[in-house]
C-alpha atoms as a PDB file:
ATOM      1  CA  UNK A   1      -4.301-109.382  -7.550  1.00  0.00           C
ATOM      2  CA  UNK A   2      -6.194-106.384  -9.930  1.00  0.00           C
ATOM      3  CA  UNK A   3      -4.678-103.249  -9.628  1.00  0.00           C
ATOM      4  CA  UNK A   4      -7.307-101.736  -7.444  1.00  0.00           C
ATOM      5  CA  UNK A   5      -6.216-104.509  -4.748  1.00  0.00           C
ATOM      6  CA  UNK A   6      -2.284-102.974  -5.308  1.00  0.00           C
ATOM      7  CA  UNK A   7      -3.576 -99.520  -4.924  1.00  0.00           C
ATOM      8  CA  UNK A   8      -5.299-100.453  -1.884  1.00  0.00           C
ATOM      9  CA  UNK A   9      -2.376-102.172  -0.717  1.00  0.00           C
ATOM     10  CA  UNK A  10       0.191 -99.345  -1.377  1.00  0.00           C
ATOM     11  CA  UNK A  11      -2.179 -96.794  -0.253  1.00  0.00           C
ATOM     12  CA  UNK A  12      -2.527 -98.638   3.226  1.00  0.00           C
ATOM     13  CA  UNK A  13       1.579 -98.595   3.704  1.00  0.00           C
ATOM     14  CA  UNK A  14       1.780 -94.834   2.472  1.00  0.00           C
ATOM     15  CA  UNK A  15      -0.912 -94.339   5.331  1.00  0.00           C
ATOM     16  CA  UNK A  16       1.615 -96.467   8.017  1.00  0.00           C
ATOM     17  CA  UNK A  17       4.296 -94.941   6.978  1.00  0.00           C
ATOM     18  CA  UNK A  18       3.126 -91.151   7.227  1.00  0.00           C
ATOM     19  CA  UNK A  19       1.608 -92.461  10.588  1.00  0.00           C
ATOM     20  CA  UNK A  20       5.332 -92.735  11.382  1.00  0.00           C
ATOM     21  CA  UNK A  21       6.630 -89.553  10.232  1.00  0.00           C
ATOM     22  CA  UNK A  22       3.561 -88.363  12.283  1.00  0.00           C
ATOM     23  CA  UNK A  23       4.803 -90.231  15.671  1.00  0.00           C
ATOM     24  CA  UNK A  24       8.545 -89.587  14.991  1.00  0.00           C
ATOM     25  CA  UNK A  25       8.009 -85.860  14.500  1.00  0.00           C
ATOM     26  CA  UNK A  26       5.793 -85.549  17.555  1.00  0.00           C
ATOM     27  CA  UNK A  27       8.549 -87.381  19.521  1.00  0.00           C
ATOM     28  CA  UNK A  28      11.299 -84.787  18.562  1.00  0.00           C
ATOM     29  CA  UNK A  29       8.622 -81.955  19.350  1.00  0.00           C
ATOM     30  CA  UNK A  30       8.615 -82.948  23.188  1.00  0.00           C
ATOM     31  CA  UNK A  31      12.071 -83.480  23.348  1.00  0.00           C
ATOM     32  CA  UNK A  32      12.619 -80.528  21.759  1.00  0.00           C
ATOM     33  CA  UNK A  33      10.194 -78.516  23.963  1.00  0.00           C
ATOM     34  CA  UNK A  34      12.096 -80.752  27.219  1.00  0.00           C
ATOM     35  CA  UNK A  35      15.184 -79.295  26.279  1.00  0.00           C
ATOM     36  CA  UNK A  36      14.040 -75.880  25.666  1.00  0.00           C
ATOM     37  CA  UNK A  37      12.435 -76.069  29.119  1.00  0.00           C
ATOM     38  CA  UNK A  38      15.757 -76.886  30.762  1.00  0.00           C
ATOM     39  CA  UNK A  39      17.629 -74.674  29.338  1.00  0.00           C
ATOM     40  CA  UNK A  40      15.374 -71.585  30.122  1.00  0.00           C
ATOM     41  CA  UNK A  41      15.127 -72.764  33.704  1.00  0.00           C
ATOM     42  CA  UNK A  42      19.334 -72.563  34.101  1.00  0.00           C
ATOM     43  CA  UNK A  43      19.038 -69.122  31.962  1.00  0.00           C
ATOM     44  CA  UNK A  44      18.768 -65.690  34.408  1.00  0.00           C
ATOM     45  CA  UNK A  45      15.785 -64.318  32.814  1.00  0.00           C
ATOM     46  CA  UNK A  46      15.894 -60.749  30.587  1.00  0.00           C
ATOM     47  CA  UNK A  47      15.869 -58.606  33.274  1.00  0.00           C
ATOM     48  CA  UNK A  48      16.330 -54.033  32.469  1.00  0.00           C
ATOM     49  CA  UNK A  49      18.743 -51.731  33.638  1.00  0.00           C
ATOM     50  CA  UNK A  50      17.429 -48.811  34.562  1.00  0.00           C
ATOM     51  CA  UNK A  51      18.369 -47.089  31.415  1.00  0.00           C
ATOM     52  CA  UNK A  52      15.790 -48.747  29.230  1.00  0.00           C
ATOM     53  CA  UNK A  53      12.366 -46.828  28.136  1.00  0.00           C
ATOM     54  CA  UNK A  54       9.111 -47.421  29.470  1.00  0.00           C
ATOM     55  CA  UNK A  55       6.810 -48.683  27.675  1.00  0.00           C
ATOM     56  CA  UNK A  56       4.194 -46.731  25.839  1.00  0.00           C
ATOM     57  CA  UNK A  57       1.219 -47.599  28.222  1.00  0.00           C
ATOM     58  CA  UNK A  58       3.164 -46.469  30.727  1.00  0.00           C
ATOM     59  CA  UNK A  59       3.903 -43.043  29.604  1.00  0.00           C
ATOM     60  CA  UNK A  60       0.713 -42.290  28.321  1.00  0.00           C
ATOM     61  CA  UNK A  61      -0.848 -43.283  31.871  1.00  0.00           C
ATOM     62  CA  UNK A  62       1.739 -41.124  33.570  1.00  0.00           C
ATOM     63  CA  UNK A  63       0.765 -37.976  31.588  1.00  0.00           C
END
C-alpha cells in the first residue's frame, strides 16, 4: 500500500467519522428543540401588567 492509498484511506474514515458528529449533533438539535417545545407549551406566556410602557410606535402614533 503507497502512502497516497493510506491517505486515501484515512481521509475516507475522517470523512465517516465527521459524517457522525454531523448526524449525532443534528439528533441532539431536535431533541433539544422537542424539549424546548414542551416546555414552552406548559410555560404561561410573558404576559404585562398594566404598569409597563408602551412601546415607542405606540406613543408616537398616539401623539
Amino acid at each position: 500500500m503507497t502512502a497516497r492509498d493510506l491517505f486515501c484511506v484515512e481521509k475516507e474514515i475522517l470523512l465517516m467519522q465527521l459524517n457522525e458528529m454531523l448526524e449525532k449533533t443534528k439528533r441532539l438539535e431536535e431533541q433539544l428543540i422537542r424539549e424546548i417545545r414542551s416546555q414552552r407549551s406548559e410555560t404561561d406566556f410573558y404576559k404585562p401588567t398594566g404598569d409597563v410602557e408602551e412601546p415607542l410606535k405606540k406613543r408616537m402614533k398616539k401623539e
